[in-house]
C-alpha atoms as a PDB file:
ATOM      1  CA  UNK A   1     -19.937  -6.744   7.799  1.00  0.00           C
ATOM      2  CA  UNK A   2     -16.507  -7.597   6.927  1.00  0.00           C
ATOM      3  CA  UNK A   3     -14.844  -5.460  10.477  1.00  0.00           C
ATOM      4  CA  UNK A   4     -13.597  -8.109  12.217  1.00  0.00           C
ATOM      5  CA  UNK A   5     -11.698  -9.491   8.438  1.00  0.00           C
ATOM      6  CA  UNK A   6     -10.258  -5.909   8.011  1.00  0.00           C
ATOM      7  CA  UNK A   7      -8.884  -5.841  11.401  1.00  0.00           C
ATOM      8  CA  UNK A   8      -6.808  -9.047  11.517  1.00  0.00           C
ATOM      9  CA  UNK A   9      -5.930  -7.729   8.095  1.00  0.00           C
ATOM     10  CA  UNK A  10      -4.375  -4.584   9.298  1.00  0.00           C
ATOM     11  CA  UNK A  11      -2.485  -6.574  12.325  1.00  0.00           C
ATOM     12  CA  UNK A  12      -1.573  -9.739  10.651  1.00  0.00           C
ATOM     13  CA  UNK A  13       0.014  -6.673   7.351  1.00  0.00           C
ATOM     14  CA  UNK A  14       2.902  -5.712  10.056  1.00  0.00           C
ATOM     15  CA  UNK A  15       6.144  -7.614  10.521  1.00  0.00           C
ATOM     16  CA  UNK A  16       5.830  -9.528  13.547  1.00  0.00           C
ATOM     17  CA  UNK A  17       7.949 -12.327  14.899  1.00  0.00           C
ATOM     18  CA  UNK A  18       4.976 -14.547  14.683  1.00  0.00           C
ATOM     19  CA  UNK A  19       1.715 -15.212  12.523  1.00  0.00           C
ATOM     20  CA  UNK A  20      -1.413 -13.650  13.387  1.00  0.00           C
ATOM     21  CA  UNK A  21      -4.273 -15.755  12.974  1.00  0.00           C
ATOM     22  CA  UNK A  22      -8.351 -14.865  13.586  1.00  0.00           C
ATOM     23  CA  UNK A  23     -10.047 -17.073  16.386  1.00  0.00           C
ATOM     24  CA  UNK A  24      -9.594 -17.044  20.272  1.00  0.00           C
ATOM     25  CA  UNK A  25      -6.371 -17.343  22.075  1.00  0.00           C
ATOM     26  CA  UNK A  26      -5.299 -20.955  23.314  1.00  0.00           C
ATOM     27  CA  UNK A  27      -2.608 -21.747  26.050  1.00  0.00           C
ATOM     28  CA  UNK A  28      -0.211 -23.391  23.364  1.00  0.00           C
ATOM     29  CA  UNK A  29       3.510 -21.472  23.072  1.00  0.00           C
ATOM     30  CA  UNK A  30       3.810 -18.523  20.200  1.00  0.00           C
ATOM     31  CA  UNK A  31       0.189 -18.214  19.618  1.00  0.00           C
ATOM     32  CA  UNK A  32      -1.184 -14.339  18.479  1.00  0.00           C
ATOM     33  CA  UNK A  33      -5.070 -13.835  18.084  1.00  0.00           C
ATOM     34  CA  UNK A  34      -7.265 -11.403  17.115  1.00  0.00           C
ATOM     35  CA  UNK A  35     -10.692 -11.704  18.310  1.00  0.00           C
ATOM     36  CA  UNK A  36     -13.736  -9.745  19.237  1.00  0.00           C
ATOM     37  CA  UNK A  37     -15.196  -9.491  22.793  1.00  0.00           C
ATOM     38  CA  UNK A  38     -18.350  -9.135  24.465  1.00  0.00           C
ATOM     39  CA  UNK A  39     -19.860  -5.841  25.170  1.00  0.00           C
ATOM     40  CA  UNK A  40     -20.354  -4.441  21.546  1.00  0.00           C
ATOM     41  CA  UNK A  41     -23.352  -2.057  21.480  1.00  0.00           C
ATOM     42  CA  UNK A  42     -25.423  -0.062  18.752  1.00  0.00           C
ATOM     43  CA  UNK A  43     -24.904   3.305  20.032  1.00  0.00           C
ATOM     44  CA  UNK A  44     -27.149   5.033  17.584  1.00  0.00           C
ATOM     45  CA  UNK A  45     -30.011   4.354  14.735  1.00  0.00           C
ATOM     46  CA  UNK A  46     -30.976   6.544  12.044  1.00  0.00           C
ATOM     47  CA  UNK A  47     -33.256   6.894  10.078  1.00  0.00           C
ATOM     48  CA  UNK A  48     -31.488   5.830   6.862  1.00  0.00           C
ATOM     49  CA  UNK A  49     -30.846   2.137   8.711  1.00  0.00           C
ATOM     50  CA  UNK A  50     -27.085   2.930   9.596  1.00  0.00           C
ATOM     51  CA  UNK A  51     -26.504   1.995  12.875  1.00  0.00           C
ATOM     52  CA  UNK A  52     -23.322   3.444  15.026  1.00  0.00           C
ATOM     53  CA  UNK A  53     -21.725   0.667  16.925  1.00  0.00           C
ATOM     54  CA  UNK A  54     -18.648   0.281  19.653  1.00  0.00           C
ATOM     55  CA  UNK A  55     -17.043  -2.732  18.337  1.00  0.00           C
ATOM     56  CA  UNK A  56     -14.576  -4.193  21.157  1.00  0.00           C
ATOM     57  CA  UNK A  57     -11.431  -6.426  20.113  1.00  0.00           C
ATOM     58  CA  UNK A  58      -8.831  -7.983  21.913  1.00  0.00           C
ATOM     59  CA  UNK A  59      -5.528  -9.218  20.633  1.00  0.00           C
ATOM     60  CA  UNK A  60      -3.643 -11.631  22.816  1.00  0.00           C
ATOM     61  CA  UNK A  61      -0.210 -13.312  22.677  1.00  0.00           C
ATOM     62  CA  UNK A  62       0.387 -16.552  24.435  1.00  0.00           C
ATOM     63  CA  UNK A  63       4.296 -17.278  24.607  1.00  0.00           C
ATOM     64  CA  UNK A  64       6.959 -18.245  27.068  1.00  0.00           C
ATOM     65  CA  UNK A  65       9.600 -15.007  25.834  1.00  0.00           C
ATOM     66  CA  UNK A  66       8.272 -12.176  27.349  1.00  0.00           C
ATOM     67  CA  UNK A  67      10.482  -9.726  25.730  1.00  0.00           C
ATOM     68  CA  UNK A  68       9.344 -11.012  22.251  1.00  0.00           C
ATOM     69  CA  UNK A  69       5.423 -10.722  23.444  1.00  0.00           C
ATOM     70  CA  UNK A  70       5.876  -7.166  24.396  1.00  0.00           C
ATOM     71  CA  UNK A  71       7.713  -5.631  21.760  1.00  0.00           C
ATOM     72  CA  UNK A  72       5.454  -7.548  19.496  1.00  0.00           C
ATOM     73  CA  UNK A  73       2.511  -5.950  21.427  1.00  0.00           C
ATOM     74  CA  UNK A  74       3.420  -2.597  21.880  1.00  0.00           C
ATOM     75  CA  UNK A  75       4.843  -2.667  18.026  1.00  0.00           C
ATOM     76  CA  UNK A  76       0.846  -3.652  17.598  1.00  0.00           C
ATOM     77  CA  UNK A  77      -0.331  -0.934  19.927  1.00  0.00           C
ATOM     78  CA  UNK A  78       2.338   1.886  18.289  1.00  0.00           C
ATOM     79  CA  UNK A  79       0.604   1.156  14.887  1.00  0.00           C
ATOM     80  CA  UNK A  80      -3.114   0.772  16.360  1.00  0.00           C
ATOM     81  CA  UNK A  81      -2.544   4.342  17.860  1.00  0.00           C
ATOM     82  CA  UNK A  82      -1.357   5.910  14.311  1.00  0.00           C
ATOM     83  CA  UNK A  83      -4.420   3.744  12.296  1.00  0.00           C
ATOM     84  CA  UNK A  84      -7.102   6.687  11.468  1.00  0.00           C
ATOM     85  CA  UNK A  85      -9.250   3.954   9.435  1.00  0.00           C
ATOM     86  CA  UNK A  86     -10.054   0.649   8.941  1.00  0.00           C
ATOM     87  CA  UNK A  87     -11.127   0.343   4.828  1.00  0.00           C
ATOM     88  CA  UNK A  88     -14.431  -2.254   4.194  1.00  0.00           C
ATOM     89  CA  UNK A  89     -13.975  -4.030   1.502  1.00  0.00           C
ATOM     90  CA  UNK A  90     -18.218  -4.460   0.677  1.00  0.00           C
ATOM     91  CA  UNK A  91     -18.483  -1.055   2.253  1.00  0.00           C
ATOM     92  CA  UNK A  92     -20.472  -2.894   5.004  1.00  0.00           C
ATOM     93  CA  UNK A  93     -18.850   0.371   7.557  1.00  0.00           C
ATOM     94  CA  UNK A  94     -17.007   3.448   8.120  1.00  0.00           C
ATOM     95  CA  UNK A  95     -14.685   3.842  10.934  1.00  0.00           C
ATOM     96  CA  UNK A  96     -14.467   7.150  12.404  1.00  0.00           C
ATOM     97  CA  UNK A  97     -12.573   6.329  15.605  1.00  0.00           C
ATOM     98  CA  UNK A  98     -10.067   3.486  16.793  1.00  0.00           C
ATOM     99  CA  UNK A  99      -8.318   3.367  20.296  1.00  0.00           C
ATOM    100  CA  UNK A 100      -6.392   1.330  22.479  1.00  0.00           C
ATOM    101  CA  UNK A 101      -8.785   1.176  25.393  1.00  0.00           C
ATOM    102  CA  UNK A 102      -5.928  -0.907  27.078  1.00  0.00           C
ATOM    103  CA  UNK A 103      -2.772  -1.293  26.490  1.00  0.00           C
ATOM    104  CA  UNK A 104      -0.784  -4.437  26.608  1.00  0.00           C
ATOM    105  CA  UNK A 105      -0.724  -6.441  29.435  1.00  0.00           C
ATOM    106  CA  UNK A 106      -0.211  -9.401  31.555  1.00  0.00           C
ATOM    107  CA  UNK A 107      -3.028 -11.392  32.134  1.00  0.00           C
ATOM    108  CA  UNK A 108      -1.630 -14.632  33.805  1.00  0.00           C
ATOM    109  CA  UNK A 109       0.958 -16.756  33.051  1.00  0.00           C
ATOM    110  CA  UNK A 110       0.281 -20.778  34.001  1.00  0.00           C
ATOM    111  CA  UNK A 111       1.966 -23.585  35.905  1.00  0.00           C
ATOM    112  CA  UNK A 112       4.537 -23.895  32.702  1.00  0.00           C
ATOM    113  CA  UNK A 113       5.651 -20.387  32.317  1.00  0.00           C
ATOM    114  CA  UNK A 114       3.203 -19.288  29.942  1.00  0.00           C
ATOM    115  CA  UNK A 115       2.611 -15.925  29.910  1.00  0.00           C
ATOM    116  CA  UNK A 116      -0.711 -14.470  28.179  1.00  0.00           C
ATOM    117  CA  UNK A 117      -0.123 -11.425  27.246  1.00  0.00           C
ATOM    118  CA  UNK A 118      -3.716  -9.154  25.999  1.00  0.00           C
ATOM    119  CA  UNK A 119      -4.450  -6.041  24.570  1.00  0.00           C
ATOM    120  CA  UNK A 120      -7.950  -4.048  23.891  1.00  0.00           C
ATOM    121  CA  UNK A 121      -9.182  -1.963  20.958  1.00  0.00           C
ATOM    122  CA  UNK A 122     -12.082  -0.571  20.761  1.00  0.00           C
ATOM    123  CA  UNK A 123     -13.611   0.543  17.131  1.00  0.00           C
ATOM    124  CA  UNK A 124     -16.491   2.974  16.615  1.00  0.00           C
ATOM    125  CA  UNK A 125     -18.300   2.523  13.289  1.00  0.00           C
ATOM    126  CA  UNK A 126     -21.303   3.517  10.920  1.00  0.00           C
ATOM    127  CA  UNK A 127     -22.621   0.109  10.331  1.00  0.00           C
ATOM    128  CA  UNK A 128     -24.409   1.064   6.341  1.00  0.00           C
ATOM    129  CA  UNK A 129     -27.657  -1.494   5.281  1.00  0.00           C
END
């Protein structure tokens, strides 16, 4: 299933200040990820094999300019909120619902003025055989 691809796809498409890359956030300056969290579940099986599934994501932004993280985030949000579908390129899914289950945030911000900043998606599916 090629979700997770399609997703950073979609993000990494926009005009941001900064490259988005696929992998998990690190505390090093100017750093934007897209990753997926625990907690994804099958929420239904049919008989045909698909499988519905809540697929969570985060996206988080580790920088020392706070004003660039959140414009950058809620320019990520603004377009996340307006995205009705996600396209497969193996036809591996179909989305039929995407939402910001929290918008951006602050999560810490370390001894050097580091500042993570995180958001959450959550994307419901039909997962195909």
């Amino acid at each position: 299933m090629d979700l997770y691809e399609r997703l950073y796809d979609e993000i990494d498409g926009l005009k941001l200040p900064i490259p988005c890359y696929m992998g998990f956030l690190v505390s090093e300056p100017d750093t934007l990820c897209v990753y997926p969290l625990p907690g994804s579940r099958t929420t239904a099986k049919y008989f045909d094999g698909t499988r519905e599934r809540e697929m969570l994501y985060e996206i988080g932004f580790s920088t020392n300019n706070q004003q660039t993280a959140d414009q950058t985030m809620w320019m990520i949000t603004e377009y996340l909120d307006e995205l009705n579908e996600i396209h497969s390129e193996n036809d591996s899914f179909e989305t039929f619902e995407i939402e910001v289950s929290e918008t951006p945030f602050i999560s810490e911000m370390d001894s050097r003025g580091l500042s993570m900043y995180l958001l959450d998606i959550k994307v419901m599916i039909n997962q195909f055989n």
